[in-house]
N, C-alpha and C. Protein backbone atom coordinates (compact mmCIF):
# COMPACT_ATOMS: atom_id res chain seq x y z
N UNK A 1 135.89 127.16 136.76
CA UNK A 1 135.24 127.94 135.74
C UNK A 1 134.16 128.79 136.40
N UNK A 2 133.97 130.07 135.39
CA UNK A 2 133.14 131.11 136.70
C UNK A 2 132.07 130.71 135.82
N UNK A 3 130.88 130.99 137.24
CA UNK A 3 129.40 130.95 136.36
C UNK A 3 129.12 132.17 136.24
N UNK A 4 128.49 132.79 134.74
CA UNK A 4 127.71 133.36 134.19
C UNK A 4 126.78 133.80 135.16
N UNK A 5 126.40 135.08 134.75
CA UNK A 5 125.80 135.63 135.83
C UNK A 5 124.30 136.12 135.06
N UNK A 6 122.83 135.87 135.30
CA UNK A 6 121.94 136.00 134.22
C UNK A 6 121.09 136.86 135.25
N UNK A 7 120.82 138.18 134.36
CA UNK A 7 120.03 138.96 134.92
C UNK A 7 118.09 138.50 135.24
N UNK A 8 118.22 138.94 136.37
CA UNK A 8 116.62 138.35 136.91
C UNK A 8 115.82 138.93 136.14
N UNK A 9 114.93 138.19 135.00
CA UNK A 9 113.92 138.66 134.23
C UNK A 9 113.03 139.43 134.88
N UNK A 10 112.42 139.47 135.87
CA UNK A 10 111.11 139.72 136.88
C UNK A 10 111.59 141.04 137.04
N UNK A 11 112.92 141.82 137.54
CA UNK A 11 113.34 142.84 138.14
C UNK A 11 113.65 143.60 136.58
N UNK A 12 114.20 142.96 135.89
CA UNK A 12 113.87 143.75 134.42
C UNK A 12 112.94 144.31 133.49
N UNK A 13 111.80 143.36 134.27
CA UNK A 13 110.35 143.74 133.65
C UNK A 13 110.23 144.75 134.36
N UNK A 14 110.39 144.97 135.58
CA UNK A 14 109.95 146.21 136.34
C UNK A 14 110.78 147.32 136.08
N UNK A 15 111.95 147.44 135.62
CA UNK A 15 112.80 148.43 134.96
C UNK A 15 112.07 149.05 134.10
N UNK A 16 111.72 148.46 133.61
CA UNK A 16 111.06 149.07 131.79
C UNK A 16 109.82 149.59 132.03
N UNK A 17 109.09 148.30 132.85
CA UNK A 17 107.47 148.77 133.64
C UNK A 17 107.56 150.54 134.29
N UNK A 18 108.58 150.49 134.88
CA UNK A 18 108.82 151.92 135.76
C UNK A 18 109.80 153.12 134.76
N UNK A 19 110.55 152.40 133.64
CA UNK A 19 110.88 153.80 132.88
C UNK A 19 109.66 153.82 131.99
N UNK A 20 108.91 153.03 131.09
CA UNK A 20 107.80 153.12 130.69
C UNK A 20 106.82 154.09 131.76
N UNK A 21 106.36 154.03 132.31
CA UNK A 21 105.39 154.77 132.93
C UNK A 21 106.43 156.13 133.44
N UNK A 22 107.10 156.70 133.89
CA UNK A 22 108.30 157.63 133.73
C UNK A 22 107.91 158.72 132.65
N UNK A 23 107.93 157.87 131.14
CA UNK A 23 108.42 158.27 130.22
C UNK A 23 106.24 159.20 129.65
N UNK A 24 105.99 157.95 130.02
CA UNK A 24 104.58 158.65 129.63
C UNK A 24 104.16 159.57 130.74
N UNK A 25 104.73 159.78 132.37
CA UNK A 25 104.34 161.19 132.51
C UNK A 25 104.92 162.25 132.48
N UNK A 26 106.47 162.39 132.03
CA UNK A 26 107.00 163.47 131.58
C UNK A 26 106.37 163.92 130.17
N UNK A 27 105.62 163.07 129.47
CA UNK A 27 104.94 163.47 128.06
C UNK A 27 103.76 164.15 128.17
N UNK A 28 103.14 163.03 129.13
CA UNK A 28 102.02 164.22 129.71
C UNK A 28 102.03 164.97 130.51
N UNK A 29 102.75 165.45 131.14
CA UNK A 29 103.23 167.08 131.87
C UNK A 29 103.63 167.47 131.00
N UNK A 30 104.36 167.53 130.09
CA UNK A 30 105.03 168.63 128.63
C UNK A 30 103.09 168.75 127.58
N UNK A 31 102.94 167.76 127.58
CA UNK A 31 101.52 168.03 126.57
C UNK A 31 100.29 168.99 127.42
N UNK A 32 100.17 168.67 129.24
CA UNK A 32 99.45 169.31 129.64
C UNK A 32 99.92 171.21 129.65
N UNK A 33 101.28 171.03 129.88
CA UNK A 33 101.61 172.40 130.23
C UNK A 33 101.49 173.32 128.83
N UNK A 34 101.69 172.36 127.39
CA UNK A 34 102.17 173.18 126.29
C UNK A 34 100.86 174.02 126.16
N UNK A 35 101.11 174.91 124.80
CA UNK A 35 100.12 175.68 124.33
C UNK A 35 99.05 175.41 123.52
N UNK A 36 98.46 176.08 123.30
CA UNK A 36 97.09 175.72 122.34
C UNK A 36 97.34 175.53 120.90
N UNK A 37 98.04 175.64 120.34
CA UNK A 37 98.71 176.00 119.08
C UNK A 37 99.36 174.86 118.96
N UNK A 38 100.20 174.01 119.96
CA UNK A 38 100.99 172.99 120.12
C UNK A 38 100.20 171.77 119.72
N UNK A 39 98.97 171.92 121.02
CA UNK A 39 98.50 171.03 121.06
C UNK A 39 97.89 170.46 119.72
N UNK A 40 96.93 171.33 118.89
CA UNK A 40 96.76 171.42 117.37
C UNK A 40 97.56 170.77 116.86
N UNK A 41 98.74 171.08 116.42
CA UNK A 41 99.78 170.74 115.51
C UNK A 41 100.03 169.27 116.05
N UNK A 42 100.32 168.74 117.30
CA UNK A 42 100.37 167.38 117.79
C UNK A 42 99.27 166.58 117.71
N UNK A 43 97.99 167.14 117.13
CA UNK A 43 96.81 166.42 116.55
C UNK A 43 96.86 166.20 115.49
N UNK A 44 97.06 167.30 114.79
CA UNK A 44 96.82 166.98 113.05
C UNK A 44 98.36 165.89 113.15
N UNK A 45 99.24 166.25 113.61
CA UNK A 45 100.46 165.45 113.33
C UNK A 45 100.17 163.32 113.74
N UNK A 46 99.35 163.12 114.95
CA UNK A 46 99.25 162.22 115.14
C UNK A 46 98.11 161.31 114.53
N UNK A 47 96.87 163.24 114.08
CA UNK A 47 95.84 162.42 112.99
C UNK A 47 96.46 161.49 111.79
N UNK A 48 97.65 162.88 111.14
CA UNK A 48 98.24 162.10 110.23
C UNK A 48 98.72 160.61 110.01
N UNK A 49 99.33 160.07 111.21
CA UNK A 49 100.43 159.03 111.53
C UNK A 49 99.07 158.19 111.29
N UNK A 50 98.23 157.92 112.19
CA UNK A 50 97.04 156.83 112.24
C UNK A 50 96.62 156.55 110.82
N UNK A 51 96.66 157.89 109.93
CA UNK A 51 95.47 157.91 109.08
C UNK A 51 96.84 156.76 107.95
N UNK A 52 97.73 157.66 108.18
CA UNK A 52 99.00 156.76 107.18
C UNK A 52 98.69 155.34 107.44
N UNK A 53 99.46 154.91 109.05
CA UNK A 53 99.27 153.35 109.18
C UNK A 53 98.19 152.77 108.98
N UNK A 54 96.72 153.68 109.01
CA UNK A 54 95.69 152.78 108.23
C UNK A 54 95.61 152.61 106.87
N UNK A 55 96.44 153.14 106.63
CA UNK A 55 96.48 153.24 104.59
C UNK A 55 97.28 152.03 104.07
N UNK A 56 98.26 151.96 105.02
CA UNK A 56 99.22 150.92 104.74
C UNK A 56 98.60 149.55 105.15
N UNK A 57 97.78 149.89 106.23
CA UNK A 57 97.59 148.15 106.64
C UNK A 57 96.28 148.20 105.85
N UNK A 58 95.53 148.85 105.13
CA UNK A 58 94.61 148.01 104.23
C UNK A 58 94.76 147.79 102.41
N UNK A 59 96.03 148.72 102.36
CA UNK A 59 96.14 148.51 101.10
C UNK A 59 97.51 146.89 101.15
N UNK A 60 97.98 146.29 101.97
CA UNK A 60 98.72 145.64 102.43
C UNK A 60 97.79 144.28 101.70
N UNK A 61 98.68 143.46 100.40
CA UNK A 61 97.82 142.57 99.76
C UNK A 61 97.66 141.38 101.24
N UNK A 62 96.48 140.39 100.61
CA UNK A 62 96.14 139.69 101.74
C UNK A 62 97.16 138.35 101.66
N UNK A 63 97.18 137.33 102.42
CA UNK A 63 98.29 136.59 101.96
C UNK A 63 98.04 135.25 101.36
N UNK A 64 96.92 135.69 100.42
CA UNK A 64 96.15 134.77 99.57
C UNK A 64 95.18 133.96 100.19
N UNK A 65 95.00 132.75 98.99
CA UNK A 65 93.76 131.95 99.52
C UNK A 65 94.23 131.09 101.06
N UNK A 66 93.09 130.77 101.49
CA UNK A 66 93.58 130.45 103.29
C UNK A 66 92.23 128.67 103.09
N UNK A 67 93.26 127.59 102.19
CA UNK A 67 92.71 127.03 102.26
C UNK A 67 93.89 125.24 101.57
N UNK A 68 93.39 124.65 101.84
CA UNK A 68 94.44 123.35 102.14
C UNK A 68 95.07 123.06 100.26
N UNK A 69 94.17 123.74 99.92
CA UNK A 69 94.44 123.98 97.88
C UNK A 69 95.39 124.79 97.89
N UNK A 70 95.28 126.01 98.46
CA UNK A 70 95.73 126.74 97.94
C UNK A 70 95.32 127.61 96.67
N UNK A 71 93.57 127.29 96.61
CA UNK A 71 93.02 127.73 95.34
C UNK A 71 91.73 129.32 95.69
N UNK A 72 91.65 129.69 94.80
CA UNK A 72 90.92 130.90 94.72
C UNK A 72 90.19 130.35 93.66
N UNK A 73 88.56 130.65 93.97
CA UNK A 73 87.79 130.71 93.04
C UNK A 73 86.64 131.79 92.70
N UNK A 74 86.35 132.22 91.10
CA UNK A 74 85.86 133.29 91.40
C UNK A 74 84.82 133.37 90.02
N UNK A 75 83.49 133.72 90.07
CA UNK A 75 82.62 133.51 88.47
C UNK A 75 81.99 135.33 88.17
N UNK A 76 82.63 135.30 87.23
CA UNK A 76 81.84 136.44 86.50
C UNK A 76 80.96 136.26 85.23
N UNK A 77 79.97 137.23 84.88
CA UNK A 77 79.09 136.60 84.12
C UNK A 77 79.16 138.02 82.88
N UNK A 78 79.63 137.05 81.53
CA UNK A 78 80.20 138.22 80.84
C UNK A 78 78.54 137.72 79.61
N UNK A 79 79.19 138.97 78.15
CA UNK A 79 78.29 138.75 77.47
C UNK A 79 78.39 137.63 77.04
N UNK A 80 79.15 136.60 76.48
CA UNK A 80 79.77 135.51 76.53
C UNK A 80 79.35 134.17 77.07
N UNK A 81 78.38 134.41 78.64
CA UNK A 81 78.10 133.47 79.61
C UNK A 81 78.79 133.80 80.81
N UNK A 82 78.80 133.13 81.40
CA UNK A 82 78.80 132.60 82.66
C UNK A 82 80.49 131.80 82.72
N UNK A 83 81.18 132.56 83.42
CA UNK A 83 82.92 131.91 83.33
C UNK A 83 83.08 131.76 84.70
N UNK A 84 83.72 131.10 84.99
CA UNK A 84 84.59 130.35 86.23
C UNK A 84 85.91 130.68 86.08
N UNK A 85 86.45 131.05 87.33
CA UNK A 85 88.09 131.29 86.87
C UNK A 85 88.44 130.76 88.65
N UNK A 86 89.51 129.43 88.13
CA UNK A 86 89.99 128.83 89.25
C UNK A 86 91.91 129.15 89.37
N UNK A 87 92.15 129.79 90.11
CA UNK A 87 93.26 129.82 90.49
C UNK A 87 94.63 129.07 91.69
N UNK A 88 95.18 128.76 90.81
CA UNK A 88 96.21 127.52 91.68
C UNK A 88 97.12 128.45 92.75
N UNK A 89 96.80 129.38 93.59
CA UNK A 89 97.79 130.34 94.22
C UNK A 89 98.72 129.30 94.95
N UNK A 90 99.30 127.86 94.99
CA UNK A 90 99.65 127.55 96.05
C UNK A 90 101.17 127.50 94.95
N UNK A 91 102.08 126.60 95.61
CA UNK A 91 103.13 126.24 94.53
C UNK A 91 103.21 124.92 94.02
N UNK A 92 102.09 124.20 94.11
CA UNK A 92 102.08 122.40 93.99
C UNK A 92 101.20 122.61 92.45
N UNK A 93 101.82 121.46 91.39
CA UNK A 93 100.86 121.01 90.70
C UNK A 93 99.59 120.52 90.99
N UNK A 94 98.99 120.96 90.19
CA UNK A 94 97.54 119.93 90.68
C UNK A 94 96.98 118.83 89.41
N UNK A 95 97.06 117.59 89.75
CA UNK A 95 96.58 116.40 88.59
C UNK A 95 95.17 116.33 88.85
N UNK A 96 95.00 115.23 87.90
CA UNK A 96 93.52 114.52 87.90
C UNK A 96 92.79 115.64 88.28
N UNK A 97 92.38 116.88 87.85
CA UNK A 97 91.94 118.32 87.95
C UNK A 97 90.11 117.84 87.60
N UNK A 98 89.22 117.98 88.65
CA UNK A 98 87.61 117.88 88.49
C UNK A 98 86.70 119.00 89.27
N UNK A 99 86.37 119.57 88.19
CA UNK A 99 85.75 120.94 88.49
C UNK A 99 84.13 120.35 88.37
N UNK A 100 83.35 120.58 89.60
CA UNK A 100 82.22 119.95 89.46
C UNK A 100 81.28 121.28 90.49
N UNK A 101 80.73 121.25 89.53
CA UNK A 101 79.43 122.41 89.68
C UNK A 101 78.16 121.88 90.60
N UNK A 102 77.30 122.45 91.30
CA UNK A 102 76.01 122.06 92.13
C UNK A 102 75.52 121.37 90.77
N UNK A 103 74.73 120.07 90.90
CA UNK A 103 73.51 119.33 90.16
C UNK A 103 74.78 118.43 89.17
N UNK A 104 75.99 117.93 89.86
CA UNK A 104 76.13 117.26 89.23
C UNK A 104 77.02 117.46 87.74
N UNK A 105 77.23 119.35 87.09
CA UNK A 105 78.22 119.06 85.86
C UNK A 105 79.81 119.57 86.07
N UNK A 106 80.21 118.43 85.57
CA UNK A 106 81.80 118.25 85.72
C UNK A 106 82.65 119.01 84.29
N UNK A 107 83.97 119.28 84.69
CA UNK A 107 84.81 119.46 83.49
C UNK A 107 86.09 119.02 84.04
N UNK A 108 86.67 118.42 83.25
CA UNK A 108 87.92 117.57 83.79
C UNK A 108 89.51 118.52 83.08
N UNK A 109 90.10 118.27 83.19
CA UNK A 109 91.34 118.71 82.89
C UNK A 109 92.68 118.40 83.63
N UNK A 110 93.79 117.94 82.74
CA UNK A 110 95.20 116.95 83.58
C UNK A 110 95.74 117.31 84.59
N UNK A 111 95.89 118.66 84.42
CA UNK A 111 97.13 119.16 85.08
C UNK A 111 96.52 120.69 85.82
N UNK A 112 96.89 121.54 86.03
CA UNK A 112 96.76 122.85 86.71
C UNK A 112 97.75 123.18 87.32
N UNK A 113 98.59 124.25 86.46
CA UNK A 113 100.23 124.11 86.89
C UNK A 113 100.05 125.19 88.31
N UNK A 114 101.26 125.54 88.85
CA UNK A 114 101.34 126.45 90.28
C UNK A 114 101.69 127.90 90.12
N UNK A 115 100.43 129.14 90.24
CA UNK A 115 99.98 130.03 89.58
C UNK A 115 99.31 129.88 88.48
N UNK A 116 98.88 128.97 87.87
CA UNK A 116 97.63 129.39 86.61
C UNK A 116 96.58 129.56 87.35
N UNK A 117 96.05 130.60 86.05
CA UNK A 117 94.42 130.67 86.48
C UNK A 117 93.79 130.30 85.11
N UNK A 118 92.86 129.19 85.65
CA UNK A 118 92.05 128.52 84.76
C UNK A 118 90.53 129.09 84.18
N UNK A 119 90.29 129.78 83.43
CA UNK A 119 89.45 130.00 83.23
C UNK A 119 88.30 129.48 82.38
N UNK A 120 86.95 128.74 82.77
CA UNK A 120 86.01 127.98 82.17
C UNK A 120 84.56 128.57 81.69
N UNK A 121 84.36 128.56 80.76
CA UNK A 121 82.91 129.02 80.60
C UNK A 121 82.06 127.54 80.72
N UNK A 122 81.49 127.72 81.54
CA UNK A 122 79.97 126.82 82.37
C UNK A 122 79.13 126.33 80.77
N UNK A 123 79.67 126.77 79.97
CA UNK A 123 78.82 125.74 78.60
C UNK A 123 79.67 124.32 78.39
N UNK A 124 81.03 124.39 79.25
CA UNK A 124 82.16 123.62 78.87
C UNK A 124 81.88 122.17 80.20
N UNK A 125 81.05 122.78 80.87
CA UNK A 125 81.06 121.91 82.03
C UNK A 125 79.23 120.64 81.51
N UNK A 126 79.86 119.35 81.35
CA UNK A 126 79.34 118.05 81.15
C UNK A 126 78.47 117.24 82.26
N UNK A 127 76.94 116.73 81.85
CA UNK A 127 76.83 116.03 82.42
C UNK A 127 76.13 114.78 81.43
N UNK A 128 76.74 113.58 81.75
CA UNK A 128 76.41 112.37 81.27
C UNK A 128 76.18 112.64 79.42
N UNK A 129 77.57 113.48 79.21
CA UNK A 129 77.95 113.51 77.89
C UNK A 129 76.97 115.11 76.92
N UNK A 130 76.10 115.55 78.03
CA UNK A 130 75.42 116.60 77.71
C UNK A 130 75.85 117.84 78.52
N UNK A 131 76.16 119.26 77.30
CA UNK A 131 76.87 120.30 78.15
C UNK A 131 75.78 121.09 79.11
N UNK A 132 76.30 122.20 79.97
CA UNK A 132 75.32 122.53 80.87
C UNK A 132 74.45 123.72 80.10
N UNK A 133 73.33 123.99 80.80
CA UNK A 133 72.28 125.06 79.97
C UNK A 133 73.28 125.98 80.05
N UNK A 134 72.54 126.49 79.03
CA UNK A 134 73.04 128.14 78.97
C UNK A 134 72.76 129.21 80.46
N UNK A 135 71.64 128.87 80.58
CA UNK A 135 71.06 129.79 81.75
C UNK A 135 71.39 129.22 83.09
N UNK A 136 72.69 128.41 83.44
CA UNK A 136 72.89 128.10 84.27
C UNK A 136 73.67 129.41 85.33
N UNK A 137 73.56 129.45 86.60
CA UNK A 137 74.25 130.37 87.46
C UNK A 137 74.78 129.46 88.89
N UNK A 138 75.80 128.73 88.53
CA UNK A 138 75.84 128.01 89.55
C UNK A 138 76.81 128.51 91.40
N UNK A 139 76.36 128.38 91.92
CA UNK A 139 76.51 129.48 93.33
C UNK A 139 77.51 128.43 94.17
N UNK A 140 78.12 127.39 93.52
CA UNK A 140 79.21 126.56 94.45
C UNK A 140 79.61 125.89 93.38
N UNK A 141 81.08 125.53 94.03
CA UNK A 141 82.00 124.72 92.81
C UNK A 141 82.52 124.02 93.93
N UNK A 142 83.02 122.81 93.31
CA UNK A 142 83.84 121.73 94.30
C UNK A 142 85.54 121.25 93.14
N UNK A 143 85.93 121.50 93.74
CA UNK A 143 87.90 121.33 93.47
C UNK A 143 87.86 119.95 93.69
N UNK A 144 88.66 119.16 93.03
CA UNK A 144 89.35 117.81 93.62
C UNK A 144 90.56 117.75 92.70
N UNK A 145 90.89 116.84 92.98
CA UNK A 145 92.69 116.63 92.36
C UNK A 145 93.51 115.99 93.27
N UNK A 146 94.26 115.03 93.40
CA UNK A 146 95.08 114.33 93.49
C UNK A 146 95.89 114.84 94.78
N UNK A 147 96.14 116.34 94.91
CA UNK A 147 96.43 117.06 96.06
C UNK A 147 95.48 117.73 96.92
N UNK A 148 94.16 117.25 96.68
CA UNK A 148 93.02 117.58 97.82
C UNK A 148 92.14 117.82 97.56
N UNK A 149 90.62 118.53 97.94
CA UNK A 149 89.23 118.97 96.99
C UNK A 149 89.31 120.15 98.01
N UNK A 150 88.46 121.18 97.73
CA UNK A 150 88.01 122.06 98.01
C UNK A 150 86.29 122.27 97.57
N UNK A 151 85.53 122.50 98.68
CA UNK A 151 84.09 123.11 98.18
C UNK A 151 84.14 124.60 98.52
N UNK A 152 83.62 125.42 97.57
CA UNK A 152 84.20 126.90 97.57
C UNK A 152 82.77 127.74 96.91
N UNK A 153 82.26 128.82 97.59
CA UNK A 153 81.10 129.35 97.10
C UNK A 153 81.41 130.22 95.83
N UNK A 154 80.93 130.67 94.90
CA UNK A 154 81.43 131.09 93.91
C UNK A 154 80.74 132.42 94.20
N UNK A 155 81.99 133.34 94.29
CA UNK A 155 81.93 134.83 94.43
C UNK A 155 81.81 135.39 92.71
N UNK A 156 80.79 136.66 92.54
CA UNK A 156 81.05 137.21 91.65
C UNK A 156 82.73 138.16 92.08
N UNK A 157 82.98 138.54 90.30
CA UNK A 157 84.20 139.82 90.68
C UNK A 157 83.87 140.37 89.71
């Protein structure tokens, strides 16, 4: 049986190494020699290209929350009060659901299915059977549940 014959990686790198560099100075001898007019048009043309791929890579959504939940949390403060909105971005249920605020007030709830977003107004959140002030602004929330906790600073949006 014949053996297979496998091209030497090392001598292939240098193929490419040497048409690569080849290739970029026939580009730059054609760009040095061209005209003034050229050169222009191969600016605005390459301004363009950059300005595109930066458009694309920041409008490019992010690839969500980057955390062992899988949760996003986020408080806006309407006329209403003060709301919490916790989001399940992962694909796991979440049980035994305990939303617990700095100083101690909790709000419990069973379940938190995969994609809801839970939204709480901070009058709803309990401590030792008493709801929280009105004038509360609380600047951290802590996640727990059955599939993990999270401590998470609470961003306005």
């Amino acid at each position: 049986m014949k053996e297979t014959l496998r091209p030497d990686p090392v001598a292939a790198a240098q193929r490419v190494t040497h048409l690569a560099r080849d290739l970029a100075q026939d580009v730059a001898d054609g760009y040095r020699k061209s005209t003034r007019g050229f050169r222009r048009r191969a600016a605005v043309v390459a301004s363009w290209a950059l300005l595109s791929l930066g458009t694309v890579w920041v409008a490019c959504p992010s690839s969500g929350p980057r955390n062992a939940l899988g949760a996003e949390v986020r408080m806006s403060e309407e006329v209403i009060g003060t709301q919490i909105m916790v989001w399940n971005a992962s694909d796991r249920l979440w049980t035994d659901v305990v939303l617990t605020l700095e100083g101690g007030w909790t709000f419990r709830t069973p379940t938190v299915r995969d994609g809801q977003k839970l939204v709480v107004a901070t009058s709803r959140f309990e401590k030792d059977g008493a709801p929280a002030p009105a004038h509360l602004k609380p600047r951290s929330l802590r996640v727990e549940c059955s599939e993990g906790k999270l401590d998470a600073p609470l961003a306005q949006r």
